[in-house]
PDB file of N, CA and C in Angstrom:
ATOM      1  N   UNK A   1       3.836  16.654  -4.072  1.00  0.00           N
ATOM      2  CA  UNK A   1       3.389  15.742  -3.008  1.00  0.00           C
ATOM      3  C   UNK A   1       3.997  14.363  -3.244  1.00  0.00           C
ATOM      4  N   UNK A   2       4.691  13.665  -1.700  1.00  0.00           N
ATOM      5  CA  UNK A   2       5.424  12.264  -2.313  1.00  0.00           C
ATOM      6  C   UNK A   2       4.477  11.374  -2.060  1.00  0.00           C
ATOM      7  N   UNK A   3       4.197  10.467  -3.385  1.00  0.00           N
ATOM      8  CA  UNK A   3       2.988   9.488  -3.133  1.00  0.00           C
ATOM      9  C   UNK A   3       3.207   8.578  -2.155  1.00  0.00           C
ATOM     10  N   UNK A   4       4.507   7.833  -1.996  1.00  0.00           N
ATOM     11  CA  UNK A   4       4.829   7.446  -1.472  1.00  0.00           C
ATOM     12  C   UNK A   4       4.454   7.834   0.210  1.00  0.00           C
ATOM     13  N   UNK A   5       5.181   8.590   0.304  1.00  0.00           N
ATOM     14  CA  UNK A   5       4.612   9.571   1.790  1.00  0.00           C
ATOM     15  C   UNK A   5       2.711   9.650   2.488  1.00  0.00           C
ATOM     16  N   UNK A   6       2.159   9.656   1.269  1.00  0.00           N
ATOM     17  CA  UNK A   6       0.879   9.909   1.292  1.00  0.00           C
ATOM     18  C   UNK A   6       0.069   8.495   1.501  1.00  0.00           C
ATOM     19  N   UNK A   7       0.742   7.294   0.998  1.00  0.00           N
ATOM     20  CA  UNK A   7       0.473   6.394   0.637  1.00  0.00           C
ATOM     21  C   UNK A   7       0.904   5.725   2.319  1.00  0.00           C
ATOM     22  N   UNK A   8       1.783   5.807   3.004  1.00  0.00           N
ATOM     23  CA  UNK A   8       2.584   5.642   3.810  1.00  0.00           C
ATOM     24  C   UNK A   8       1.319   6.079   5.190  1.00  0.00           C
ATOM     25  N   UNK A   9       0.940   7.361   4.988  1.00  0.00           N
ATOM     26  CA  UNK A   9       0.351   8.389   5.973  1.00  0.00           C
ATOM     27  C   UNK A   9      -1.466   7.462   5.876  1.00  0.00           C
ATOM     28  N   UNK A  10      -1.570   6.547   5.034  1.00  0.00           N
ATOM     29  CA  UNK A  10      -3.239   6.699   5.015  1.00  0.00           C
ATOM     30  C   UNK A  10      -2.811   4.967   5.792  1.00  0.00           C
ATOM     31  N   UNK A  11      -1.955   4.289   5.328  1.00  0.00           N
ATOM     32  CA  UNK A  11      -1.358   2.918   6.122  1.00  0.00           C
ATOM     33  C   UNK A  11      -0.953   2.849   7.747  1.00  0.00           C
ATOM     34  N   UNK A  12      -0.696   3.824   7.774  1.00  0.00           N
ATOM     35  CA  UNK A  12      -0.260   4.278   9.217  1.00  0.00           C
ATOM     36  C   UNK A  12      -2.003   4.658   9.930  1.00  0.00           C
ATOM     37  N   UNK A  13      -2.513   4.961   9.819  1.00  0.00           N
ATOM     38  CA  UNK A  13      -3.749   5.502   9.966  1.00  0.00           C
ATOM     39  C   UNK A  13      -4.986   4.325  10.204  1.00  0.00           C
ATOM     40  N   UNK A  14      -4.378   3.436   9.347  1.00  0.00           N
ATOM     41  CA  UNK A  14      -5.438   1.868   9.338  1.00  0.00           C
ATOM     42  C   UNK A  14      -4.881   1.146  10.438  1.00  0.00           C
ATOM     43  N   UNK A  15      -3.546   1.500  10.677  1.00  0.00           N
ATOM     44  CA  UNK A  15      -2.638   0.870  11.749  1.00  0.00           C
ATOM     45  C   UNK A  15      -3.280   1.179  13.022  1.00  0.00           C
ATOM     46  N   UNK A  16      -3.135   2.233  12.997  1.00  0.00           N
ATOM     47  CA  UNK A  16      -3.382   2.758  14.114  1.00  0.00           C
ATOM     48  C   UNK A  16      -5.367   2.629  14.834  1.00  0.00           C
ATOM     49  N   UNK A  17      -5.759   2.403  13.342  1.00  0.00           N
ATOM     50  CA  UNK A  17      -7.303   2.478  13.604  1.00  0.00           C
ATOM     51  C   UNK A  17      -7.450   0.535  13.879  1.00  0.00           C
ATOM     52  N   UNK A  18      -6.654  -0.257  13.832  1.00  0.00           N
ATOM     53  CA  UNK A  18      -6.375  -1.526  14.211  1.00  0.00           C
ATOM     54  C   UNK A  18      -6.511  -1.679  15.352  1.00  0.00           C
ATOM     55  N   UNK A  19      -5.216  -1.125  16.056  1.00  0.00           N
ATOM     56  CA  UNK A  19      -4.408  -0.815  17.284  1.00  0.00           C
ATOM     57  C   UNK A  19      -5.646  -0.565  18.201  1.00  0.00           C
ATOM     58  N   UNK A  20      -6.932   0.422  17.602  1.00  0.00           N
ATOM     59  CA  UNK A  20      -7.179   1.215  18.701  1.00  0.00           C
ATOM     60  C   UNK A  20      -8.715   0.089  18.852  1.00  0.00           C
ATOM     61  N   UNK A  21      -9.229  -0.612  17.532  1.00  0.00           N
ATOM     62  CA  UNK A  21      -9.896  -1.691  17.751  1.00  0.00           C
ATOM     63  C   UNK A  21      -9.370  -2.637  18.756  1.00  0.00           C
ATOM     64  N   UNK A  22      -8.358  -3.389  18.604  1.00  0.00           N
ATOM     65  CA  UNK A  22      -8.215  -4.501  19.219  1.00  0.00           C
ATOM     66  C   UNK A  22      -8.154  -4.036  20.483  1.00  0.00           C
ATOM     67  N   UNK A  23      -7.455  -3.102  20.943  1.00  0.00           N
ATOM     68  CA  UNK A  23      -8.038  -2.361  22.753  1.00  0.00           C
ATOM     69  C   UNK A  23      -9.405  -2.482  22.867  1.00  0.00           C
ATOM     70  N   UNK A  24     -10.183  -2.002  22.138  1.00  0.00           N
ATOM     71  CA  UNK A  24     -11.821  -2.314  22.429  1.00  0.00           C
ATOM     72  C   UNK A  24     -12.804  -3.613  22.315  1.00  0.00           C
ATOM     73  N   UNK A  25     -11.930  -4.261  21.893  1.00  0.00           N
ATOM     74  CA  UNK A  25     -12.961  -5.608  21.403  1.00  0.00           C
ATOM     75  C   UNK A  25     -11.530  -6.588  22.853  1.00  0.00           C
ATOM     76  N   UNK A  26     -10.565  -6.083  23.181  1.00  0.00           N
ATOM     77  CA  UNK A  26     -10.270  -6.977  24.709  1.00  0.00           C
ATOM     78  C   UNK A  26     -11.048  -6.453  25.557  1.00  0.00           C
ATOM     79  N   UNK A  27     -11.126  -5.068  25.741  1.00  0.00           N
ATOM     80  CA  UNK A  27     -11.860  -4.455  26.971  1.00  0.00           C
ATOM     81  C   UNK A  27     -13.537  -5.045  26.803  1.00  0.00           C
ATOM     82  N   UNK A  28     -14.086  -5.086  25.772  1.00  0.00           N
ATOM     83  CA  UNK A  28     -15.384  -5.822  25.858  1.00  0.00           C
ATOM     84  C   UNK A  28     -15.521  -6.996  26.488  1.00  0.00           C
ATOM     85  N   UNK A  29     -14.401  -7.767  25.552  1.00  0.00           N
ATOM     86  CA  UNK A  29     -14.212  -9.312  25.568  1.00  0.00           C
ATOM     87  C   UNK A  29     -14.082  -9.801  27.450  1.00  0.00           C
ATOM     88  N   UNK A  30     -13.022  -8.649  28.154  1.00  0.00           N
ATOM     89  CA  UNK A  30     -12.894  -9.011  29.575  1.00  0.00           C
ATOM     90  C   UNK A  30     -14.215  -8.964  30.339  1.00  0.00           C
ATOM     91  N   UNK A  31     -15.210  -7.707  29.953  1.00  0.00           N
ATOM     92  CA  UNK A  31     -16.140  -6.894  30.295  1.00  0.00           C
ATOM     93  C   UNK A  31     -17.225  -7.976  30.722  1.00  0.00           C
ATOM     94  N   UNK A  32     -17.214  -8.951  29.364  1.00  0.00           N
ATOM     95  CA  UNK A  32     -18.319  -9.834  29.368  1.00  0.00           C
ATOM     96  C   UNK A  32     -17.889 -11.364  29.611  1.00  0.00           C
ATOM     97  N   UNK A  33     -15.959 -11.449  30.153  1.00  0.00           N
ATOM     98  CA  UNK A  33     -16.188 -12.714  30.852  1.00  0.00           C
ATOM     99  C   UNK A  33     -16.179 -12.324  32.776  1.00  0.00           C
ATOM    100  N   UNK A  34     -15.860 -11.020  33.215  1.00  0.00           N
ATOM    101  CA  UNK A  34     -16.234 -10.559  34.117  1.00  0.00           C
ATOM    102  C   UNK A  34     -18.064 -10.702  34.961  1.00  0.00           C
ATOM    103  N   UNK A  35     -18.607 -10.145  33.840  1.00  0.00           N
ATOM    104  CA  UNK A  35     -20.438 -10.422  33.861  1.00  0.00           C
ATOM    105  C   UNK A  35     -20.596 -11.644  33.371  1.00  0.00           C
ATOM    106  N   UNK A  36     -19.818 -12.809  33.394  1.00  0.00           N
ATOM    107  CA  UNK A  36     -20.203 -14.191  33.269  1.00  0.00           C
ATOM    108  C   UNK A  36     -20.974 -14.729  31.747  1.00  0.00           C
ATOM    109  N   UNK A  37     -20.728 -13.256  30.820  1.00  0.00           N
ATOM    110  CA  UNK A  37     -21.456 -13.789  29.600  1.00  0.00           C
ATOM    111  C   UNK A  37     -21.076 -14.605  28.768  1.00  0.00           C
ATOM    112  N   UNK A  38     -19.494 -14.806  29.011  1.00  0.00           N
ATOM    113  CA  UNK A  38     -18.842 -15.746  28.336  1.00  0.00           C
ATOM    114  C   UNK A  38     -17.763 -16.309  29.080  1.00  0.00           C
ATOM    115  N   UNK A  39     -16.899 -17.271  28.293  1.00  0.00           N
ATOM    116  CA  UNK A  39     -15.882 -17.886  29.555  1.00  0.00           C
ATOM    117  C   UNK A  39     -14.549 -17.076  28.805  1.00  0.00           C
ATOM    118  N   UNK A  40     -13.394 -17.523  29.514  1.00  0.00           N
ATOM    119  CA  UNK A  40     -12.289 -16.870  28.983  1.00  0.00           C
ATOM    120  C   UNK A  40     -11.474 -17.018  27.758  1.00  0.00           C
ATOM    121  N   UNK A  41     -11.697 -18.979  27.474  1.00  0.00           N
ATOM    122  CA  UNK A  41     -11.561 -19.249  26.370  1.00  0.00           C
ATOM    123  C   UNK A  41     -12.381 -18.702  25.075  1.00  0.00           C
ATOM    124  N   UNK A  42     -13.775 -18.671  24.765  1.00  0.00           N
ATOM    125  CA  UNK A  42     -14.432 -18.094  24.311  1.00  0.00           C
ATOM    126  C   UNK A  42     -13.936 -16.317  23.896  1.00  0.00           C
ATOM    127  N   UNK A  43     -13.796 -15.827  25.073  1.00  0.00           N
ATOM    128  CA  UNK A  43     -13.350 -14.357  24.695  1.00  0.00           C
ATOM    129  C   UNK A  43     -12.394 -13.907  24.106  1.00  0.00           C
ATOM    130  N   UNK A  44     -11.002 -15.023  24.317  1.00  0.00           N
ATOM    131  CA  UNK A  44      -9.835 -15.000  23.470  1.00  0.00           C
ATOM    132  C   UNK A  44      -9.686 -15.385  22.093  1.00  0.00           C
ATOM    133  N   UNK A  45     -10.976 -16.677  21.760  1.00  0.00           N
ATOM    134  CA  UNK A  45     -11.203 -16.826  20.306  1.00  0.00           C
ATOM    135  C   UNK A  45     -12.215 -16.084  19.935  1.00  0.00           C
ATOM    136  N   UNK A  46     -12.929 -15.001  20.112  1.00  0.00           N
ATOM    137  CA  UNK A  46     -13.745 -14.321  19.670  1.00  0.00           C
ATOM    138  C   UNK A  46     -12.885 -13.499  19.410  1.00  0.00           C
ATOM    139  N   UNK A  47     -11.508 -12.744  20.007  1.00  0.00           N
ATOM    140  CA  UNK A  47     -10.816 -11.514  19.799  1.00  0.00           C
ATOM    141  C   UNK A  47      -9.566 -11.852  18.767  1.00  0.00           C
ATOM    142  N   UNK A  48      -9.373 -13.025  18.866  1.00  0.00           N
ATOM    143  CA  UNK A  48      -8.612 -13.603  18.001  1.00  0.00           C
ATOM    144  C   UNK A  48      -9.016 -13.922  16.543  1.00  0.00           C
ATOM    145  N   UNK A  49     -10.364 -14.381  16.379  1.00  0.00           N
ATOM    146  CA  UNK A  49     -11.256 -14.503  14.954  1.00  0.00           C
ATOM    147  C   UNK A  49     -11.532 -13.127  14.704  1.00  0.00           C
ATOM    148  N   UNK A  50     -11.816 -12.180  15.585  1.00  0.00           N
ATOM    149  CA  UNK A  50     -11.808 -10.426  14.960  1.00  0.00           C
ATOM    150  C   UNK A  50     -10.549 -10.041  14.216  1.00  0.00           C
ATOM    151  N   UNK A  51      -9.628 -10.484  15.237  1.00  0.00           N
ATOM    152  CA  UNK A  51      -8.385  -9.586  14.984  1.00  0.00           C
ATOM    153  C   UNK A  51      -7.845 -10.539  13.392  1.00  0.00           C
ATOM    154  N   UNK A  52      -8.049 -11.554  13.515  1.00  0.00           N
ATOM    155  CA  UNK A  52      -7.257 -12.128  12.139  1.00  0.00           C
ATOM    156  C   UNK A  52      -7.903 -11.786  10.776  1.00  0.00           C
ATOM    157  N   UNK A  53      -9.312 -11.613  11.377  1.00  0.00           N
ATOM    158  CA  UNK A  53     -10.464 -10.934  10.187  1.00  0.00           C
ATOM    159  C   UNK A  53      -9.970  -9.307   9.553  1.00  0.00           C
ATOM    160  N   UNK A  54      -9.597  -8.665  10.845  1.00  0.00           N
ATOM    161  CA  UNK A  54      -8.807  -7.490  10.560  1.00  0.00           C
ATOM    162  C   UNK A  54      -7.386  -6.997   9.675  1.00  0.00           C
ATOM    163  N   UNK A  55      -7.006  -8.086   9.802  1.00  0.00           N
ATOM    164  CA  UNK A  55      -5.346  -8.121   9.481  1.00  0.00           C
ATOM    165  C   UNK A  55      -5.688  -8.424   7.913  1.00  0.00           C
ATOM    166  N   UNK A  56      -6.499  -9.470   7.463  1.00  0.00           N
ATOM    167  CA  UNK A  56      -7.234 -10.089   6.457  1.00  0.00           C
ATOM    168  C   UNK A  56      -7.650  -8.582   5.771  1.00  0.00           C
ATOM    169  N   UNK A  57      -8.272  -7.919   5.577  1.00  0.00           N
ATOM    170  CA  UNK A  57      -9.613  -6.656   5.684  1.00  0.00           C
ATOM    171  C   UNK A  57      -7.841  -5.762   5.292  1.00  0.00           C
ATOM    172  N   UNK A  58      -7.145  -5.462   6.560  1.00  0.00           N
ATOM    173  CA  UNK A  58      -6.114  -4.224   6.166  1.00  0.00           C
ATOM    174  C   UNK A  58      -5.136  -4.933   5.339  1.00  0.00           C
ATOM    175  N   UNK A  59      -5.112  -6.081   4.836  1.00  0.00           N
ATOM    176  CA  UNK A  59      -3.898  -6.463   3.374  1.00  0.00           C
ATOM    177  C   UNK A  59      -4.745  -6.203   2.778  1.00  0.00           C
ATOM    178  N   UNK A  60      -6.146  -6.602   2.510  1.00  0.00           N
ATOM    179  CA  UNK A  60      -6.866  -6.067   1.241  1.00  0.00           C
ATOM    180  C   UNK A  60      -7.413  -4.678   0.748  1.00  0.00           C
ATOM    181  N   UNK A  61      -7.531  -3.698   2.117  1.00  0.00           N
ATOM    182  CA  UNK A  61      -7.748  -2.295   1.640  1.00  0.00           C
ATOM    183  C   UNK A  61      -5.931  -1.626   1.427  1.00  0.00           C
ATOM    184  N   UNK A  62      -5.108  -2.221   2.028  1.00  0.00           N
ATOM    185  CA  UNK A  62      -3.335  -1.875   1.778  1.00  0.00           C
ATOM    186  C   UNK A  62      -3.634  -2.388  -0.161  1.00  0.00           C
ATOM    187  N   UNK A  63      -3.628  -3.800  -0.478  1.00  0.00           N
ATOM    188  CA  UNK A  63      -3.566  -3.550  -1.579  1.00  0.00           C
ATOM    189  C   UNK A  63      -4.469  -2.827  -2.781  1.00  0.00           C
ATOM    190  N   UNK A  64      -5.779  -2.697  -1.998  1.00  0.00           N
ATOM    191  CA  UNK A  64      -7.022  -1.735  -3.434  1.00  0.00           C
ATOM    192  C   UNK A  64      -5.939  -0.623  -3.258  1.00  0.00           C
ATOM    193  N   UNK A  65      -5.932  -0.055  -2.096  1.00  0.00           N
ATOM    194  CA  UNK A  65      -5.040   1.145  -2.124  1.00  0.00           C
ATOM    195  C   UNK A  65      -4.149   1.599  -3.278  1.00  0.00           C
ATOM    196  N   UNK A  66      -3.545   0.991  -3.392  1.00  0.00           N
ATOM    197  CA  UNK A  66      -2.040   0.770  -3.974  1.00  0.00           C
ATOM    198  C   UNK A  66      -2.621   0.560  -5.955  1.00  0.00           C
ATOM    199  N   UNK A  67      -3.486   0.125  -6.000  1.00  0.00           N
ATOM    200  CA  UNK A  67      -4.150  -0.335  -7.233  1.00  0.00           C
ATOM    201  C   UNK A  67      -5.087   1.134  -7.646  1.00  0.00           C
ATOM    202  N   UNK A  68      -5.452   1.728  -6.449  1.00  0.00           N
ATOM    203  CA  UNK A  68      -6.566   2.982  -6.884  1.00  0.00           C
ATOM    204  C   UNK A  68      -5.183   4.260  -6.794  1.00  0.00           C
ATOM    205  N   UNK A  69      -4.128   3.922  -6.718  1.00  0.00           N
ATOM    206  CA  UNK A  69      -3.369   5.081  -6.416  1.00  0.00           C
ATOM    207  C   UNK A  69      -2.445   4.499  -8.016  1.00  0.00           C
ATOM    208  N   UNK A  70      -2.085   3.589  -8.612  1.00  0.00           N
ATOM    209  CA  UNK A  70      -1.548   3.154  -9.971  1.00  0.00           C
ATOM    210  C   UNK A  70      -2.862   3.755 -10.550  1.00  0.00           C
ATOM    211  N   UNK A  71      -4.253   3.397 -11.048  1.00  0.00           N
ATOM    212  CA  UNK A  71      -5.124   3.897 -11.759  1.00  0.00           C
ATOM    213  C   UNK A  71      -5.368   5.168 -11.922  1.00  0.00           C
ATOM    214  N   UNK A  72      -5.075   6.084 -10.805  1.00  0.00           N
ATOM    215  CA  UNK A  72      -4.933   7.191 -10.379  1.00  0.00           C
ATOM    216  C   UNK A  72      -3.790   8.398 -11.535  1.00  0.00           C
ATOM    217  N   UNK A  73      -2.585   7.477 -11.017  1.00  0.00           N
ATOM    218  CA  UNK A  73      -1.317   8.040 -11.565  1.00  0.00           C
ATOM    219  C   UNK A  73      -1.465   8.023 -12.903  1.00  0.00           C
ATOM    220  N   UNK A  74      -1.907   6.814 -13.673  1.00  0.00           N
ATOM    221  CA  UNK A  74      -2.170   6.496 -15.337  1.00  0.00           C
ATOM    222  C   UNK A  74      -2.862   7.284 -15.624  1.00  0.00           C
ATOM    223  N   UNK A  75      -4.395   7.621 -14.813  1.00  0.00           N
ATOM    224  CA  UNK A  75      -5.071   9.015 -15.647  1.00  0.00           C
ATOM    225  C   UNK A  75      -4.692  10.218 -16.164  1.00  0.00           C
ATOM    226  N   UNK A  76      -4.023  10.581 -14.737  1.00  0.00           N
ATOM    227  CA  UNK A  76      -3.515  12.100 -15.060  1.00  0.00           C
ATOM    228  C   UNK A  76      -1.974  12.275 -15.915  1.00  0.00           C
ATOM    229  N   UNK A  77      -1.907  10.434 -16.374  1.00  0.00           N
ATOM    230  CA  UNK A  77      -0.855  10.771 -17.305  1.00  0.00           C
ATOM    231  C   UNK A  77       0.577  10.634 -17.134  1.00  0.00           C
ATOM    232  N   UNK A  78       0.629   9.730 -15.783  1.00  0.00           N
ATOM    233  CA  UNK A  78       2.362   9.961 -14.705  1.00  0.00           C
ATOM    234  C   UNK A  78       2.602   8.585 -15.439  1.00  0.00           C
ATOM    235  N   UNK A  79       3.658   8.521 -16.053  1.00  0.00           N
ATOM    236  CA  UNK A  79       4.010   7.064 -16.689  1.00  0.00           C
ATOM    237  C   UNK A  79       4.355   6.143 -15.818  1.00  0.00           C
ATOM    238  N   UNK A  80       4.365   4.770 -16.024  1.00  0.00           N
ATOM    239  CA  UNK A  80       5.141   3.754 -15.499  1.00  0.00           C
ATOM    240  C   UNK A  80       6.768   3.819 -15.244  1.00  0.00           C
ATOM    241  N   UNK A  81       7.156   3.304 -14.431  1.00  0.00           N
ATOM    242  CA  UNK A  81       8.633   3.047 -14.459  1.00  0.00           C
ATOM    243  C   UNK A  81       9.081   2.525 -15.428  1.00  0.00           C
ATOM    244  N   UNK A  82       8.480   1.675 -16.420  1.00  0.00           N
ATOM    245  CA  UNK A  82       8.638   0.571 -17.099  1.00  0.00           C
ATOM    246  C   UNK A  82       8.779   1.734 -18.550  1.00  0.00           C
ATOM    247  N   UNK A  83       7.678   2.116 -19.047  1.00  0.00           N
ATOM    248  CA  UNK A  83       7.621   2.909 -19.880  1.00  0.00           C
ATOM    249  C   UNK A  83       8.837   4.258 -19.437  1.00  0.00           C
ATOM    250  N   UNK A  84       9.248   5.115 -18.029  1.00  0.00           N
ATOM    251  CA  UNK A  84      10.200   5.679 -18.570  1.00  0.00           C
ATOM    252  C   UNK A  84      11.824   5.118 -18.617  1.00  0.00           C
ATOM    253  N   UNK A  85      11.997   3.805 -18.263  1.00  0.00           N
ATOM    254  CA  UNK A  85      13.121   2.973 -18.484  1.00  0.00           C
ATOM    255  C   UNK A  85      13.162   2.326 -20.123  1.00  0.00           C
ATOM    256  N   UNK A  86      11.972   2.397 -20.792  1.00  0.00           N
ATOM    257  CA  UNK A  86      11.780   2.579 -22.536  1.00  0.00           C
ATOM    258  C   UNK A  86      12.414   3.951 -22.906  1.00  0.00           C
ATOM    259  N   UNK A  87      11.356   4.488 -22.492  1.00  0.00           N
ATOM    260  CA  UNK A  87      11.957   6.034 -23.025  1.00  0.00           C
ATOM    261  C   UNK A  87      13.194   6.668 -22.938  1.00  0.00           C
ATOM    262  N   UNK A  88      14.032   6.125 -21.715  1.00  0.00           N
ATOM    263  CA  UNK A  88      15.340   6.161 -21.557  1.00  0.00           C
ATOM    264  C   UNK A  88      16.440   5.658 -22.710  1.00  0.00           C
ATOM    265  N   UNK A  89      15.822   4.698 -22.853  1.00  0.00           N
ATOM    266  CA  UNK A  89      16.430   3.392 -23.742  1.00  0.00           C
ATOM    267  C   UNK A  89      16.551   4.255 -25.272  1.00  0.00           C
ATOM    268  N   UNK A  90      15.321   4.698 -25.727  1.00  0.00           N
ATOM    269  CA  UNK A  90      15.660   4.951 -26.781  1.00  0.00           C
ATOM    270  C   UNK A  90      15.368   6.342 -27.134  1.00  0.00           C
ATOM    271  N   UNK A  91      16.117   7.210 -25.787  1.00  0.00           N
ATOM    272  CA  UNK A  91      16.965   8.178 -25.874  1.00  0.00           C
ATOM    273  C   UNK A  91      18.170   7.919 -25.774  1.00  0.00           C
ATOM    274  N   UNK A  92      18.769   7.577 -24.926  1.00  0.00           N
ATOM    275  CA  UNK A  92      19.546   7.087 -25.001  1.00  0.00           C
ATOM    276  C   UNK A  92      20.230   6.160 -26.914  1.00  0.00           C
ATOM    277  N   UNK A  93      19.853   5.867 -27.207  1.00  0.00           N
ATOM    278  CA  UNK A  93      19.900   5.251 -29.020  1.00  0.00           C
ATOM    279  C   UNK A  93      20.363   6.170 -29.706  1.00  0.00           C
ATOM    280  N   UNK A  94      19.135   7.230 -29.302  1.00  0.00           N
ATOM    281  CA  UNK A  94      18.729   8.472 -30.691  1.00  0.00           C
ATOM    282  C   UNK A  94      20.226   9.208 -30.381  1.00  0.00           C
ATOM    283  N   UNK A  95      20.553   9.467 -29.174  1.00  0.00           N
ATOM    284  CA  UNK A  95      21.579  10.366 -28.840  1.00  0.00           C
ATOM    285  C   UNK A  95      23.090   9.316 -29.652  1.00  0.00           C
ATOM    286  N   UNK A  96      22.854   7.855 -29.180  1.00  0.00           N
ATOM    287  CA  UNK A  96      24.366   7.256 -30.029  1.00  0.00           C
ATOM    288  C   UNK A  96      24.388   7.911 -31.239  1.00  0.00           C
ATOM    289  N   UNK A  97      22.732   7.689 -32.132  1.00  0.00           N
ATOM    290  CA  UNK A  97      22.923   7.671 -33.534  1.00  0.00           C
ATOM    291  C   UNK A  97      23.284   9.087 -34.184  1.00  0.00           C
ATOM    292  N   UNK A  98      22.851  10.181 -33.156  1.00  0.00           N
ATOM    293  CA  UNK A  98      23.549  11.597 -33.545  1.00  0.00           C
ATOM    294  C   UNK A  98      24.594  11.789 -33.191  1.00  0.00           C
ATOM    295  N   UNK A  99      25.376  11.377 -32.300  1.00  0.00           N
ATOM    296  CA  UNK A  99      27.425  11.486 -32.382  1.00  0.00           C
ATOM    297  C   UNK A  99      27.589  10.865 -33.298  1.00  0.00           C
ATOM    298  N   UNK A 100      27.192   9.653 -33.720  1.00  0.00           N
ATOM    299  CA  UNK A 100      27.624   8.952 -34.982  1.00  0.00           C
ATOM    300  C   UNK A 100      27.445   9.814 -36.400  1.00  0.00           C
ATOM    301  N   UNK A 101      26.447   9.980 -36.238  1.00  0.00           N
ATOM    302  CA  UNK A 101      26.496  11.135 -37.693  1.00  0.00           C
ATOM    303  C   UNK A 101      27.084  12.386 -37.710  1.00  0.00           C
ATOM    304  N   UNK A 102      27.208  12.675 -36.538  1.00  0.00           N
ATOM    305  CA  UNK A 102      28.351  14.446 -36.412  1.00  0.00           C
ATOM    306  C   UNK A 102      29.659  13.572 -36.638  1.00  0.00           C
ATOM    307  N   UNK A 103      30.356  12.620 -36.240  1.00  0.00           N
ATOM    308  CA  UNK A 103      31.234  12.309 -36.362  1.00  0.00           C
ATOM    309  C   UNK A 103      31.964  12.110 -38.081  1.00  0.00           C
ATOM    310  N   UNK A 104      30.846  11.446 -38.646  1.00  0.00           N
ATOM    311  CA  UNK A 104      30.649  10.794 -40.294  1.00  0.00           C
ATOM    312  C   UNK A 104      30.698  12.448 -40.909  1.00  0.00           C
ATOM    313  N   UNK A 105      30.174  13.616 -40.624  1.00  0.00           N
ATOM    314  CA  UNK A 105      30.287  14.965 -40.915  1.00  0.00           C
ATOM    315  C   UNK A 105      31.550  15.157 -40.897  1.00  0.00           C
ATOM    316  N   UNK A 106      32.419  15.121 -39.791  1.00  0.00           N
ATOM    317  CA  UNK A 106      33.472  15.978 -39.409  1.00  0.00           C
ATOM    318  C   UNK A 106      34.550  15.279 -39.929  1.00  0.00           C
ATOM    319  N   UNK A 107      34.390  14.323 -40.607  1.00  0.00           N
ATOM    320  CA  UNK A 107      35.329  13.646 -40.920  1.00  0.00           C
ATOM    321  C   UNK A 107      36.048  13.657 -42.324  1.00  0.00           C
TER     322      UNK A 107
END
């Protein structure tokens, strides 16, 4: 499974569950300067203080996300990039230091 992909698919999903808010909180917002409950200015900063509250709300569940999906990966043991760009490193070493000694053999 690509985390990435998965990670991608639950972002798209908040998007879309955004998208389908802010249609409902204009259609209210018109609803009730139509029935005189509010004026028009009013309805545009009421949908505007939602919607920025929202945007606010989906960077912060985008980043827990991203933090419960790293905590995630560390349990079951999936290393860091960081740690396998180490491990690279000094494979990469171990492998110089054994041509070097077959070489010191054959010689």
């Amino acid at each position: 499974m690509d985390n990435n992909n998965w990670l991608q698919q639950l972002l798209m999903i908040g998007i879309g569950t955004t998208s389908l808010v802010a249609e409902k909180l204009r259609e209210v917002s018109d609803e009730w300067v139509r029935e005189g409950k509010i004026n028009p200015e009013q309805a545009k900063g009421f949908v505007d203080d939602l919607m920025e509250h929202l945007k606010m709300e989906q960077g912060n569940f985008e980043t827990q996300m991203q933090r419960q999906l790293r905590n995630v990966l560390q349990d079951i043991g999936v290393p860091r990039q960081s740690e396998m760009d180490e491990l690279r490193g000094r494979l990469d070493r171990l492998e110089r230091q054994m041509r070097d000694l077959e070489n010191r053999l054959w010689r």
